[in-house]
N, C-alpha and C. Protein backbone atom coordinates (compact mmCIF):
# COMPACT_ATOMS: atom_id res chain seq x y z
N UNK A 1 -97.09 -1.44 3.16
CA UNK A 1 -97.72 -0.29 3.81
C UNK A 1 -97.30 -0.25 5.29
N UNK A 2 -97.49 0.80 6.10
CA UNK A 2 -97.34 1.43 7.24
C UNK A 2 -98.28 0.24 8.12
N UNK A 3 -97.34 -0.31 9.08
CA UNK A 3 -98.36 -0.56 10.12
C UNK A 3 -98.20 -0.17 11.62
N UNK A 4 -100.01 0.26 11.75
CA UNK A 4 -99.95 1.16 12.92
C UNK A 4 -99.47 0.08 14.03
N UNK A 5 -98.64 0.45 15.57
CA UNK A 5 -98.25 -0.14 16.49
C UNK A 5 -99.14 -0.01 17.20
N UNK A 6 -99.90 -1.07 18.43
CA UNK A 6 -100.37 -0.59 19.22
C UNK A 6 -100.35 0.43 20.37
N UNK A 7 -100.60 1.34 20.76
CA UNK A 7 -100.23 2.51 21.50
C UNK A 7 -101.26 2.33 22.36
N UNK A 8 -100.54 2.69 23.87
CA UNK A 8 -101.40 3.00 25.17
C UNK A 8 -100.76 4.24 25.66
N UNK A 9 -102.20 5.10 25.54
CA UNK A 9 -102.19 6.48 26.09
C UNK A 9 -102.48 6.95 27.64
N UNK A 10 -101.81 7.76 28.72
CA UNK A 10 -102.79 7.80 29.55
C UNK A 10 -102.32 9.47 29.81
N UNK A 11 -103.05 10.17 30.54
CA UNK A 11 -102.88 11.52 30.22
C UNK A 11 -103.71 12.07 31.86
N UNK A 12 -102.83 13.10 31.76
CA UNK A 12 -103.19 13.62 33.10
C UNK A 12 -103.13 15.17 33.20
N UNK A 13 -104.24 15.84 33.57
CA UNK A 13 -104.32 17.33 33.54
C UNK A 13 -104.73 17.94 34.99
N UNK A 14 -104.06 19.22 35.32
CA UNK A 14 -104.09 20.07 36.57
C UNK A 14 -104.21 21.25 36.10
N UNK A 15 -105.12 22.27 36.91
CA UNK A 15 -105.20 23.92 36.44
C UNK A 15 -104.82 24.23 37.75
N UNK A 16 -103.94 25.58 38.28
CA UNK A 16 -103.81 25.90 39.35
C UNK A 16 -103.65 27.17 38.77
N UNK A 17 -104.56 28.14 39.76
CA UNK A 17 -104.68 29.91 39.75
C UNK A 17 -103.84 30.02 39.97
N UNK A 18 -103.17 31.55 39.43
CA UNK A 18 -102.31 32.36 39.95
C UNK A 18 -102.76 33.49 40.39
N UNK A 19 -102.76 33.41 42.08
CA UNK A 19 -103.96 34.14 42.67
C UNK A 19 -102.66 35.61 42.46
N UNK A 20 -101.36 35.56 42.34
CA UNK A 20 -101.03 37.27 42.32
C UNK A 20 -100.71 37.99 41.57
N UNK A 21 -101.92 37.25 39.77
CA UNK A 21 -101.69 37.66 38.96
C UNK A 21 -103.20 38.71 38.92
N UNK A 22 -103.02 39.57 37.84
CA UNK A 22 -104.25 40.12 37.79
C UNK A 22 -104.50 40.69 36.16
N UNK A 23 -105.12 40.55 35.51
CA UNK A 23 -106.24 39.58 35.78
C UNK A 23 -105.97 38.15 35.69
N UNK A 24 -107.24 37.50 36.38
CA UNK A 24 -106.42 36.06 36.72
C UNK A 24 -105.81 34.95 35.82
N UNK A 25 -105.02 34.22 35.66
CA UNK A 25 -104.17 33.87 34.88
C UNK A 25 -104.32 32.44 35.85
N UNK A 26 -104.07 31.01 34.79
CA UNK A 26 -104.16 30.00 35.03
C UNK A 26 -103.23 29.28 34.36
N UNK A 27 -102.56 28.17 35.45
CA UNK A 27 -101.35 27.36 34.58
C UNK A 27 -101.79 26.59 34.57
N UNK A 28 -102.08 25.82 33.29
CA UNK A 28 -102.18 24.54 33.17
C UNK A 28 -101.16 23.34 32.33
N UNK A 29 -101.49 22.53 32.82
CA UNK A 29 -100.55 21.73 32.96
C UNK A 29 -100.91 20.21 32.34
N UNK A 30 -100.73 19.64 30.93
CA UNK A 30 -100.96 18.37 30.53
C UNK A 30 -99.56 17.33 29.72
N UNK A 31 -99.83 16.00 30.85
CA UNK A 31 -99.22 15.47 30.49
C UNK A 31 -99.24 14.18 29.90
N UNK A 32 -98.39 13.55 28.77
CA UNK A 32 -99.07 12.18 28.30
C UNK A 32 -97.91 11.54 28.32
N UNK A 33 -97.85 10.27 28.96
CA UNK A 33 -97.33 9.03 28.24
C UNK A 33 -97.65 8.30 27.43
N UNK A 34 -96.74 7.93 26.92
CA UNK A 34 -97.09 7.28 25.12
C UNK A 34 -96.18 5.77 24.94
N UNK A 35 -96.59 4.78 25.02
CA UNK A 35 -95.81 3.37 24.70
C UNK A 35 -96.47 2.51 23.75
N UNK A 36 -95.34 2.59 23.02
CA UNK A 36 -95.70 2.29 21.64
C UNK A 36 -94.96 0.17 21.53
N UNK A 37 -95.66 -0.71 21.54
CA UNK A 37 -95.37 -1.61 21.58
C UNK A 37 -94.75 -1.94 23.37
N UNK A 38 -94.11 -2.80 23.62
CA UNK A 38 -93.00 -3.17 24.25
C UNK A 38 -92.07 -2.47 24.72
N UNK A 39 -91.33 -1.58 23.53
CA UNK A 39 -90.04 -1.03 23.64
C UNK A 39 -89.70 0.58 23.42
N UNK A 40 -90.69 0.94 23.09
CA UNK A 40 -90.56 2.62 22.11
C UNK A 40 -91.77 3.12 23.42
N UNK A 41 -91.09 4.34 24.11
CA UNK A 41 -92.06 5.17 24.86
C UNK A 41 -91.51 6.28 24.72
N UNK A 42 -92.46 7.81 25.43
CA UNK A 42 -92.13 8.90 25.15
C UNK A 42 -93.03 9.07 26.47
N UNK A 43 -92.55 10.65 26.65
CA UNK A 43 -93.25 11.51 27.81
C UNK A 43 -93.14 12.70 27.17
N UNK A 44 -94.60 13.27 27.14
CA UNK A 44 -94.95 15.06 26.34
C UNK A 44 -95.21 15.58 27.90
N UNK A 45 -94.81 16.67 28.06
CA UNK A 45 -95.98 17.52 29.13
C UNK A 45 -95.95 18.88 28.14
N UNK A 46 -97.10 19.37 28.61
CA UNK A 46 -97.48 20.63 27.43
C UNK A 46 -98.02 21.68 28.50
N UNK A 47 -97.44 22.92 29.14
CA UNK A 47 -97.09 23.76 30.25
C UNK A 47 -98.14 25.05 29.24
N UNK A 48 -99.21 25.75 29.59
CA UNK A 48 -100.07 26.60 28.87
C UNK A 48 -99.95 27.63 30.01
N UNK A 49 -100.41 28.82 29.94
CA UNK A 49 -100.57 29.66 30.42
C UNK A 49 -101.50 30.39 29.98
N UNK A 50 -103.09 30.48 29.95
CA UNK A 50 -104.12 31.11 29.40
C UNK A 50 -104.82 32.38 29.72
N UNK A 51 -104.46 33.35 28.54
CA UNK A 51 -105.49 34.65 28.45
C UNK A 51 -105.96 35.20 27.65
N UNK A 52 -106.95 35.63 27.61
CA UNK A 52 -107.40 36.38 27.24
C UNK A 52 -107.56 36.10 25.42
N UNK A 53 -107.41 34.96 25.08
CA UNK A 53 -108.15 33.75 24.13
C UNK A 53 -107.09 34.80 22.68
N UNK A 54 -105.71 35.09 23.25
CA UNK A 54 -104.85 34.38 22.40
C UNK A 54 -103.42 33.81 22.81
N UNK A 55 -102.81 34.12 21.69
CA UNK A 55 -101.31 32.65 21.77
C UNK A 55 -100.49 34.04 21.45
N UNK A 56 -99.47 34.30 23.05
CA UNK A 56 -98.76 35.01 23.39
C UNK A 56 -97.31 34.80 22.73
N UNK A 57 -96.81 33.68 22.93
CA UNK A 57 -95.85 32.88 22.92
C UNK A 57 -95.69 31.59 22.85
N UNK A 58 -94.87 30.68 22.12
CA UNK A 58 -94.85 29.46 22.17
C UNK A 58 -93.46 29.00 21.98
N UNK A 59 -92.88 28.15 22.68
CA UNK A 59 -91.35 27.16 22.07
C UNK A 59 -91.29 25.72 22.14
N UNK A 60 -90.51 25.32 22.36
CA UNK A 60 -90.09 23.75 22.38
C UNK A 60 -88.68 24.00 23.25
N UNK A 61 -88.74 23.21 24.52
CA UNK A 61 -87.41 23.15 25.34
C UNK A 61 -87.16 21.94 26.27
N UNK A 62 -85.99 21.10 25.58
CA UNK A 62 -85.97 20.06 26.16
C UNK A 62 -85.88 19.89 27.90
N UNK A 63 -86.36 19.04 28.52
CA UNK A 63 -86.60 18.36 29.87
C UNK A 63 -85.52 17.80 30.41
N UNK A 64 -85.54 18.24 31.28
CA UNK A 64 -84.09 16.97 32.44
C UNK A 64 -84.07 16.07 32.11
N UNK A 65 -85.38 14.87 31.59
CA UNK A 65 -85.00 13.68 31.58
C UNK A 65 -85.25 13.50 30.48
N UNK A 66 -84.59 14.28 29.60
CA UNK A 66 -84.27 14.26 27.65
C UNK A 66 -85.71 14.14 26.98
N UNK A 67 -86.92 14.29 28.08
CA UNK A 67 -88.12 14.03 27.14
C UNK A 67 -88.53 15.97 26.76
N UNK A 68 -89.59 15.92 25.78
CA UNK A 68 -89.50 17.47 24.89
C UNK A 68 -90.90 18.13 25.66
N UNK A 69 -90.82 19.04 26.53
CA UNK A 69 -91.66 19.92 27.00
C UNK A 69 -92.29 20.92 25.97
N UNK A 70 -93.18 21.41 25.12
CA UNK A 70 -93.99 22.09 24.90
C UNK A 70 -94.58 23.57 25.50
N UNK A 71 -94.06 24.53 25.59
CA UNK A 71 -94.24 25.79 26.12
C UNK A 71 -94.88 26.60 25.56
N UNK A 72 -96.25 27.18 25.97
CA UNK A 72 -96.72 28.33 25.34
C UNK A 72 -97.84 28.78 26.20
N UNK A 73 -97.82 30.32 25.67
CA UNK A 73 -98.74 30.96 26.46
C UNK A 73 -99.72 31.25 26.20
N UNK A 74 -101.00 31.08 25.94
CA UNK A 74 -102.21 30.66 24.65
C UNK A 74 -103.83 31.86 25.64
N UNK A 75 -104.77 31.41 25.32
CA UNK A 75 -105.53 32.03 25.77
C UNK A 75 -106.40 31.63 26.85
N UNK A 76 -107.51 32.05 27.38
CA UNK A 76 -108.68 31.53 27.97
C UNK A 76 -109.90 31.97 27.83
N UNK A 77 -110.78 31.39 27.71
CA UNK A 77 -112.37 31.44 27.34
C UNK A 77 -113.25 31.30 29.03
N UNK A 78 -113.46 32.23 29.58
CA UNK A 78 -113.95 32.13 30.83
C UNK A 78 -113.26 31.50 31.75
N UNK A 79 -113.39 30.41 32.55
CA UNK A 79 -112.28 29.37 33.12
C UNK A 79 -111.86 28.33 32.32
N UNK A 80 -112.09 28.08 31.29
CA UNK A 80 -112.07 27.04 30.45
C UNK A 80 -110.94 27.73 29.67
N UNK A 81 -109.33 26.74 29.33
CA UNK A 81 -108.07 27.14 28.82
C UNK A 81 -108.38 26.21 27.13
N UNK A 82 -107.98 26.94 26.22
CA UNK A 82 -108.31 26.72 24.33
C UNK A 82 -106.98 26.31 24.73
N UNK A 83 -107.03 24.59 24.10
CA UNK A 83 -105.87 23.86 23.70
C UNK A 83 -105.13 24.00 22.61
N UNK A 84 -104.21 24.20 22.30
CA UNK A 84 -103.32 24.34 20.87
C UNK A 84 -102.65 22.84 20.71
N UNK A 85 -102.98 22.42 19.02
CA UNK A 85 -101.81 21.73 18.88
C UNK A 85 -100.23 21.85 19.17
N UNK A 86 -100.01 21.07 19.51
CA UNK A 86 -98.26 20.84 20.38
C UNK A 86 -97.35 20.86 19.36
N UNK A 87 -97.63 19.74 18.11
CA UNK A 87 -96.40 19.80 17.42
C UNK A 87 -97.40 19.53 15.99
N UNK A 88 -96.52 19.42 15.30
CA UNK A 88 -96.64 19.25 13.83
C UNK A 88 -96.23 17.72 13.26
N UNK A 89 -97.58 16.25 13.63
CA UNK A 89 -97.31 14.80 13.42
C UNK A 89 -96.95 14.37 12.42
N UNK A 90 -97.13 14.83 10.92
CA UNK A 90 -96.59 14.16 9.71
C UNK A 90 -96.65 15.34 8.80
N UNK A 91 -95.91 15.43 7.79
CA UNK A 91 -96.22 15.73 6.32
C UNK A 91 -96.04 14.75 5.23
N UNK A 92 -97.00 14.56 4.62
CA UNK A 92 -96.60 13.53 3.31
C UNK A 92 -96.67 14.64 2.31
N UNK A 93 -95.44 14.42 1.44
CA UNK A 93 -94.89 14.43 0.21
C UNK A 93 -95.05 13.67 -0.83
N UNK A 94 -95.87 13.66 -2.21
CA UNK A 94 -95.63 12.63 -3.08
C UNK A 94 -94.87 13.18 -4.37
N UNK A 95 -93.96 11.85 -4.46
CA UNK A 95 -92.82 11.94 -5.70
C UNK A 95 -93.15 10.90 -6.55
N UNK A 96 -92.28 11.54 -7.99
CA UNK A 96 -92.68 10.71 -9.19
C UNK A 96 -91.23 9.42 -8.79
N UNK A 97 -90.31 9.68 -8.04
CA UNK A 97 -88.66 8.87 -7.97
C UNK A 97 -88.41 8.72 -6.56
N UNK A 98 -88.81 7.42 -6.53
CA UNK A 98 -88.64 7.19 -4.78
C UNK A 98 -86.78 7.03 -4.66
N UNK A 99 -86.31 6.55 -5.17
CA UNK A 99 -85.00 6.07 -5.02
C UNK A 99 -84.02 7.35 -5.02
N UNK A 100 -84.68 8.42 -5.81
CA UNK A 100 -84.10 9.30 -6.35
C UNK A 100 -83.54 10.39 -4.76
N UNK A 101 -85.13 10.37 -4.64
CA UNK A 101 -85.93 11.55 -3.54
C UNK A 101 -85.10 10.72 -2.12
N UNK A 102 -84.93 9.30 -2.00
CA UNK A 102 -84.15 8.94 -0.84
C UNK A 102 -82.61 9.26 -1.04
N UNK A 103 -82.09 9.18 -2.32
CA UNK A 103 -80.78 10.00 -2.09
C UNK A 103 -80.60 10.95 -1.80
N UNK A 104 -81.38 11.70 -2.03
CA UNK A 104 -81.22 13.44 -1.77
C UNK A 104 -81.62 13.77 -0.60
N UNK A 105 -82.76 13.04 -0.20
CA UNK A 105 -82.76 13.26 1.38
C UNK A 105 -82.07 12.77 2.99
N UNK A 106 -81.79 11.64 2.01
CA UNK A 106 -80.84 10.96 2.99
C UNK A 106 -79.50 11.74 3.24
N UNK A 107 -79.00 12.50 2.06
CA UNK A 107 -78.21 13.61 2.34
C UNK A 107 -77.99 14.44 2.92
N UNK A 108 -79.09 15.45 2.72
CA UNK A 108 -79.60 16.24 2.93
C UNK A 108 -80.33 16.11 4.68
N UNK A 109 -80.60 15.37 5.31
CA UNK A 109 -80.97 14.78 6.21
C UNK A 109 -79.88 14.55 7.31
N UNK A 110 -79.31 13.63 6.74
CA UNK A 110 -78.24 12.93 7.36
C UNK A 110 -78.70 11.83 8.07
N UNK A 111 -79.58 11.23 7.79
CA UNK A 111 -80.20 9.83 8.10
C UNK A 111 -80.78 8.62 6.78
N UNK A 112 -80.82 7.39 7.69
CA UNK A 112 -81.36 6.34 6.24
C UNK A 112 -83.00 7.04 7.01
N UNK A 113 -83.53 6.59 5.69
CA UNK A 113 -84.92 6.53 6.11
C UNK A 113 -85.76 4.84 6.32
N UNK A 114 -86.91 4.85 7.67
CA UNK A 114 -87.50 3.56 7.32
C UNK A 114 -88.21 3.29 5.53
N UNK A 115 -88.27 2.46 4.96
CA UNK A 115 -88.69 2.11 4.09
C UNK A 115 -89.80 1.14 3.73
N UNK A 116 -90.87 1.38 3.33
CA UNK A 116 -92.28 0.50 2.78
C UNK A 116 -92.35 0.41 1.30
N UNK A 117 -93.18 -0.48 1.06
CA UNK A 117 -93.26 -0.50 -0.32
C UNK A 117 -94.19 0.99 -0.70
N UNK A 118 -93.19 1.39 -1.64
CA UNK A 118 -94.00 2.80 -1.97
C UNK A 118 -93.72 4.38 -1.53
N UNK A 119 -92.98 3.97 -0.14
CA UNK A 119 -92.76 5.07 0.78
C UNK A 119 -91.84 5.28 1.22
N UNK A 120 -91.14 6.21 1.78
CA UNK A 120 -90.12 6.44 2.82
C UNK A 120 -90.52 7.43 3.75
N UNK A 121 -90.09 7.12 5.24
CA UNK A 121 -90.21 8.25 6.33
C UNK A 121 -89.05 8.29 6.95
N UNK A 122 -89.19 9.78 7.13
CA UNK A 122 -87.73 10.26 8.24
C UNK A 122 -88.70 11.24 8.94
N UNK A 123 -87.53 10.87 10.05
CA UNK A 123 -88.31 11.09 11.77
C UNK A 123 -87.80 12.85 11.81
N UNK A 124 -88.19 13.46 12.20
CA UNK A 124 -87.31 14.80 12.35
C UNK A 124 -87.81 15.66 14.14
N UNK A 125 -87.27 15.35 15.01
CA UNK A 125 -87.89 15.41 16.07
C UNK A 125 -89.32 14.97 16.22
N UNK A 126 -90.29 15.52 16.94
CA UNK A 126 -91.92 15.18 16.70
C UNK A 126 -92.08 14.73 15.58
N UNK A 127 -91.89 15.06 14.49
CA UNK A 127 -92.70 15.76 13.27
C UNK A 127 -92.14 14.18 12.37
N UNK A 128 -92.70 13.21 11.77
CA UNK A 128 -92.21 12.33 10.54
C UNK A 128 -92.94 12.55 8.93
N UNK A 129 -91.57 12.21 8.53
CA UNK A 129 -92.30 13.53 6.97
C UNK A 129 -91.95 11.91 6.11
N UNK A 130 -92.86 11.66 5.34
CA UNK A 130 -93.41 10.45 4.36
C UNK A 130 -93.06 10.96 3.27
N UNK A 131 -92.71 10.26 2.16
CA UNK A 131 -92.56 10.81 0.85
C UNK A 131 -93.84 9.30 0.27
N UNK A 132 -94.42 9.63 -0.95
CA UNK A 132 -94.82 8.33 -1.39
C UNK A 132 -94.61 8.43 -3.08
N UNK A 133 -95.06 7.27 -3.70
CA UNK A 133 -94.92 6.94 -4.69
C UNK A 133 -95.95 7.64 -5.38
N UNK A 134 -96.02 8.45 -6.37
CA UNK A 134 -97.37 8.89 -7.35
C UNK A 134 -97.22 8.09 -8.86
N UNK A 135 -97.92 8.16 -9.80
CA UNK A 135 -97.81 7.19 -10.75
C UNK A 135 -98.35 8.61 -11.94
N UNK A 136 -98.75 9.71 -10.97
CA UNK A 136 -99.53 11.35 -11.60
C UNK A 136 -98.68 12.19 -11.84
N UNK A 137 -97.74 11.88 -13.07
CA UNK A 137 -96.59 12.65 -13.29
C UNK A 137 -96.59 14.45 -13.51
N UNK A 138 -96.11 15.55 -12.71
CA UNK A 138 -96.47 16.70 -12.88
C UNK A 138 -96.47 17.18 -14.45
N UNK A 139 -97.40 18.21 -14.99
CA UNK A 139 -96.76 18.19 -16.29
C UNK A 139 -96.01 19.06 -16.64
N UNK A 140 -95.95 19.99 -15.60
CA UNK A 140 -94.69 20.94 -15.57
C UNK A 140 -93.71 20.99 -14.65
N UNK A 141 -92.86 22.23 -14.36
CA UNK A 141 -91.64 22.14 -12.86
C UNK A 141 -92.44 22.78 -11.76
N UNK A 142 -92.70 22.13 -10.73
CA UNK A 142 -92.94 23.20 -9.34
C UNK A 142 -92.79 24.57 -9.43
N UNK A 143 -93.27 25.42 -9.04
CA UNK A 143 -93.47 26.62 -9.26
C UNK A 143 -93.85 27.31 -7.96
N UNK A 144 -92.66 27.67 -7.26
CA UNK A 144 -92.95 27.93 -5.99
C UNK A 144 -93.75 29.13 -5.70
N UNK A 145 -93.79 29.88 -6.55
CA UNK A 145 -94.29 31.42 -6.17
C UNK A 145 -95.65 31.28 -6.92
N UNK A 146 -96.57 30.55 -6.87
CA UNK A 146 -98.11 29.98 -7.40
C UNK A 146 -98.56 29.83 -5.96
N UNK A 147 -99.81 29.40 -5.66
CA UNK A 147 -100.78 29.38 -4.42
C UNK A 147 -100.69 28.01 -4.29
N UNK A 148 -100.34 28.21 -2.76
CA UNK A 148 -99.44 26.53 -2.20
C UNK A 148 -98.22 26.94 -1.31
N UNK A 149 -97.79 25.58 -1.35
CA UNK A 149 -96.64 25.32 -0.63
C UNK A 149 -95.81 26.01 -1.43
N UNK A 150 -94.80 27.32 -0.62
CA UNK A 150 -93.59 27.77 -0.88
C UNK A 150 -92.46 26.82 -0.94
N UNK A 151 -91.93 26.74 0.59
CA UNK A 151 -90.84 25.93 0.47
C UNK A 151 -90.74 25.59 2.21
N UNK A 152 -90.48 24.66 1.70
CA UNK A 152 -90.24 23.84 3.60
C UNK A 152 -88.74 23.82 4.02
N UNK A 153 -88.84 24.49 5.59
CA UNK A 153 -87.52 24.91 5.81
C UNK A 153 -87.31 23.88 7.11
N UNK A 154 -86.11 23.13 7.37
CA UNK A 154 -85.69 22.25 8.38
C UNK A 154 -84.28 23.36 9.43
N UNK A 155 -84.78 23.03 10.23
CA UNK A 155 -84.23 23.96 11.61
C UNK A 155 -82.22 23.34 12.04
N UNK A 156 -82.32 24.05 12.20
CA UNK A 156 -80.79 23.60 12.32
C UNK A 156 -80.38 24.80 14.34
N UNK A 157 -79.38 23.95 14.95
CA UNK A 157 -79.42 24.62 16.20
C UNK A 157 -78.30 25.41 16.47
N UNK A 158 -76.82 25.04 15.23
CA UNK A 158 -75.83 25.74 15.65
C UNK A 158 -75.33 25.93 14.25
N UNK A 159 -74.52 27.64 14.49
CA UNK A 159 -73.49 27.23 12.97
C UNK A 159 -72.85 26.12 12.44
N UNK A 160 -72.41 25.59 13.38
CA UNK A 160 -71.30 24.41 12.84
C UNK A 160 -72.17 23.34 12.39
N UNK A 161 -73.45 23.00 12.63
CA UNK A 161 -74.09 21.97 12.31
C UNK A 161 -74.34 22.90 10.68
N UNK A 162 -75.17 24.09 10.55
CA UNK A 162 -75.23 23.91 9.23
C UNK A 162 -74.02 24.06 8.33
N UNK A 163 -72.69 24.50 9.00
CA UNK A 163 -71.31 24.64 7.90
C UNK A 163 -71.65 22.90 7.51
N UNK A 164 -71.33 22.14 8.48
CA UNK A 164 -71.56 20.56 8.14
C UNK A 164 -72.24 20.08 7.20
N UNK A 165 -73.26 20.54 7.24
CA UNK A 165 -74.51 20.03 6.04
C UNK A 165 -74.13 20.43 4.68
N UNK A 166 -73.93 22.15 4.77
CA UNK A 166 -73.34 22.77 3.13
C UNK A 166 -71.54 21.64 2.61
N UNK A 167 -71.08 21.36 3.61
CA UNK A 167 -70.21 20.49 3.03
C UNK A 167 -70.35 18.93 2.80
N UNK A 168 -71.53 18.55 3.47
CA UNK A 168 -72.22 17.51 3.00
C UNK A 168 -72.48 17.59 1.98
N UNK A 169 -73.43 18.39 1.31
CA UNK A 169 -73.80 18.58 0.50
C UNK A 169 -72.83 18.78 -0.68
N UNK A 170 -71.92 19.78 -0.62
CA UNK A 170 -70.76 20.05 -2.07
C UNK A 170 -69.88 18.77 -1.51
N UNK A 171 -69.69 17.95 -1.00
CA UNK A 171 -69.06 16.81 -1.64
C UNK A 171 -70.27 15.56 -2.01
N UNK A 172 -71.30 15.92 -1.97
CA UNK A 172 -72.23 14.99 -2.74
C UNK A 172 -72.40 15.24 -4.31
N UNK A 173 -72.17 16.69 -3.95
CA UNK A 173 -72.35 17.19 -5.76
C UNK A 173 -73.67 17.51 -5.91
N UNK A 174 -74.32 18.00 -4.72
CA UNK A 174 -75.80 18.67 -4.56
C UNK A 174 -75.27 20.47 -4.56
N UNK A 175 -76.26 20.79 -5.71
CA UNK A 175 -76.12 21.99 -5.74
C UNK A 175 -77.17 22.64 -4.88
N UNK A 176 -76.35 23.89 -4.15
CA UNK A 176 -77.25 24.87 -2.91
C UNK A 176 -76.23 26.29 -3.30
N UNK A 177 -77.41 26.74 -2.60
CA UNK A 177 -77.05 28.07 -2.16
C UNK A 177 -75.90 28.69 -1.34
N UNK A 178 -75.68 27.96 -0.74
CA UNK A 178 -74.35 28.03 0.23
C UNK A 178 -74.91 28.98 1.49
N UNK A 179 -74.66 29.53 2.38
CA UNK A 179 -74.74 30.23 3.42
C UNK A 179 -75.17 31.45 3.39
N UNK A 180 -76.41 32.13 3.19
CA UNK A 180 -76.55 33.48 3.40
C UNK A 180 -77.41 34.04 4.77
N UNK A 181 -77.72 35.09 4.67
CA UNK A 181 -78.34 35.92 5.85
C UNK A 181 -79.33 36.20 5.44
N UNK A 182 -80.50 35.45 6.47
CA UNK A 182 -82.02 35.48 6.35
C UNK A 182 -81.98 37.43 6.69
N UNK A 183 -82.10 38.16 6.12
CA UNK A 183 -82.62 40.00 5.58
C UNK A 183 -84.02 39.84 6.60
N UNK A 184 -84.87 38.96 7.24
CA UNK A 184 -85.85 39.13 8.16
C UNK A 184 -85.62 38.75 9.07
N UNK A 185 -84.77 37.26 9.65
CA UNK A 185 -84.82 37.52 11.04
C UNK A 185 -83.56 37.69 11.81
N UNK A 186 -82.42 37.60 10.42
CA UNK A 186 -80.84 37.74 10.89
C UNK A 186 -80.43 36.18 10.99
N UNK A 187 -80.90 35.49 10.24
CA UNK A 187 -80.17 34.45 10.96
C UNK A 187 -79.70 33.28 9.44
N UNK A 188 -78.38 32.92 9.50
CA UNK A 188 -78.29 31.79 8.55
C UNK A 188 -79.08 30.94 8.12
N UNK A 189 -78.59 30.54 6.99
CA UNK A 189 -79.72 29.51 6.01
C UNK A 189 -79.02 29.58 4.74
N UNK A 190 -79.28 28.40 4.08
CA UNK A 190 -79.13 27.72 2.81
C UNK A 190 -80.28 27.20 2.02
N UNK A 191 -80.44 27.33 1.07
CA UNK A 191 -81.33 26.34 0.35
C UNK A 191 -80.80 26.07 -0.78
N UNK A 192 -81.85 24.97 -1.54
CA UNK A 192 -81.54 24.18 -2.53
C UNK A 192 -82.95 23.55 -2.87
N UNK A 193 -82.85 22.87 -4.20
CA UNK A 193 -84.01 22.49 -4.67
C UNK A 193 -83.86 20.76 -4.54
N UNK A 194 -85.49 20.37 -4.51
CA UNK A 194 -85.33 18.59 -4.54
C UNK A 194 -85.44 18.36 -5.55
N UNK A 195 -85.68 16.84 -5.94
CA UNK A 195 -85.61 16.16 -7.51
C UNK A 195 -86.47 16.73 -8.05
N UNK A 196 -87.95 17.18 -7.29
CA UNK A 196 -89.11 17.51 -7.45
C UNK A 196 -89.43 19.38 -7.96
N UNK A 197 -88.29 19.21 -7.74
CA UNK A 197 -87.93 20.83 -7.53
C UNK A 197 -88.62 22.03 -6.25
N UNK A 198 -88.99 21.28 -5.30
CA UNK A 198 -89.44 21.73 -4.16
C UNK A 198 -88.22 22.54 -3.39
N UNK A 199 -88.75 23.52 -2.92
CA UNK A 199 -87.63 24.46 -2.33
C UNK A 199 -87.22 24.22 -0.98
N UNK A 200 -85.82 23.64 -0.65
CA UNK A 200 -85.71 23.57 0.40
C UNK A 200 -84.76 24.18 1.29
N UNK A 201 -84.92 24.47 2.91
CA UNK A 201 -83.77 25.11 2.93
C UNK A 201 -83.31 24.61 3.95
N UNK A 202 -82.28 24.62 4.84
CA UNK A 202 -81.69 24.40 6.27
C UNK A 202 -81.50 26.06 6.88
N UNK A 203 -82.17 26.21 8.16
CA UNK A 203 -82.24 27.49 8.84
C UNK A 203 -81.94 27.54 10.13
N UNK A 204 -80.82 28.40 10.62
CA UNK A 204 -80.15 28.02 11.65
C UNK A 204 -80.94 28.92 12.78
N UNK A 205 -81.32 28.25 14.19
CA UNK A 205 -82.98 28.44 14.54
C UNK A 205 -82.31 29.66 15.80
């Protein structure tokens, strides 16, 4: 099994008006360091901009000093700024074929994954996605268009990274979709199915 590392948090928050906005508008500003053992640290700052109690805008844009800034423009409740989750910390997945589900993702990925008895995780920026062992064999195929999970799509930043992957993929002998044009937001993508038959795709962001 997973064992948790010890982690020391310390976190620091500032609101400063923007007196030549109107109506008034507040930046706030939170930041955390995160050291995980000895050797593994991180720096989040998470940059808000609050009105009017909703979420204007939001991105992810890396920092000068390679750590991942958090951007969005969210709401406010009197003087008091409504925090949004930052990122998205895990998804677990459970499969009937651990060995199976690590070939295909390790492919598909382009990384090994850490390994536990039972489990595998791969890191994918913020976000680490777990697969585990079930012993609760489905009794039919996934059925994506039922109430649930559609299909989980992994971000890709340039053409050439996803041409890379689709030829990863056809010399693995993983069958996909090959390259088409997302018809909603204009933008490339591929998919393909897992062992599980879960729909997956690569989407060029």
């Amino acid at each position: 099994m997973w064992r948790q590392k010890q982690v020391i948090r310390t976190e620091h928050r500032s609101c400063t008006p923007n007196v030549s906005a109107s109506p008034k508008l507040y930046s706030l500003t939170v930041s955390h360091s995160v050291q995980q053992g000895a050797k593994d640290s991180e720096n989040r700052c998470c940059c808000f901009q609050p009105f009017d109690m909703r979420v204007l805008s939001s991105q992810f844009c890396p920092s000068a000093d390679q750590s991942w800034v958090r951007e969005a423009t969210i709401s406010r409740d009197g003087d008091s700024a409504m925090i949004q989750p930052a990122f998205v910390d895990h998804v677990v997945l459970r499969v009937a074929e651990l060995d199976r589900t690590e070939r295909f993702y390790t492919t598909v990925l382009g990384q090994t994954p850490r390994r536990a008895e039972g489990s595998l995780m791969y890191q994918l920026g913020d976000t680490r996605l777990f697969f585990t062992l079930s012993d609760r064999h489905q009794q039919e195929p996934y059925d994506k268009e039922k109430v649930g999970l559609n299909h989980v799509a992994f971000g890709v930043r340039a053409p050439e990274d996803l041409q890379a992957i689709r030829a990863r993929l056809n010399s693995a002998g993983i069958s996909n979709s090959g390259i088409k044009l997302d018809h909603y937001g204009q933008k490339e993508f591929l998919w393909l199915d897992d062992p599980a038959d879960l729909r997956i795709e690569l989407h060029l962001q």
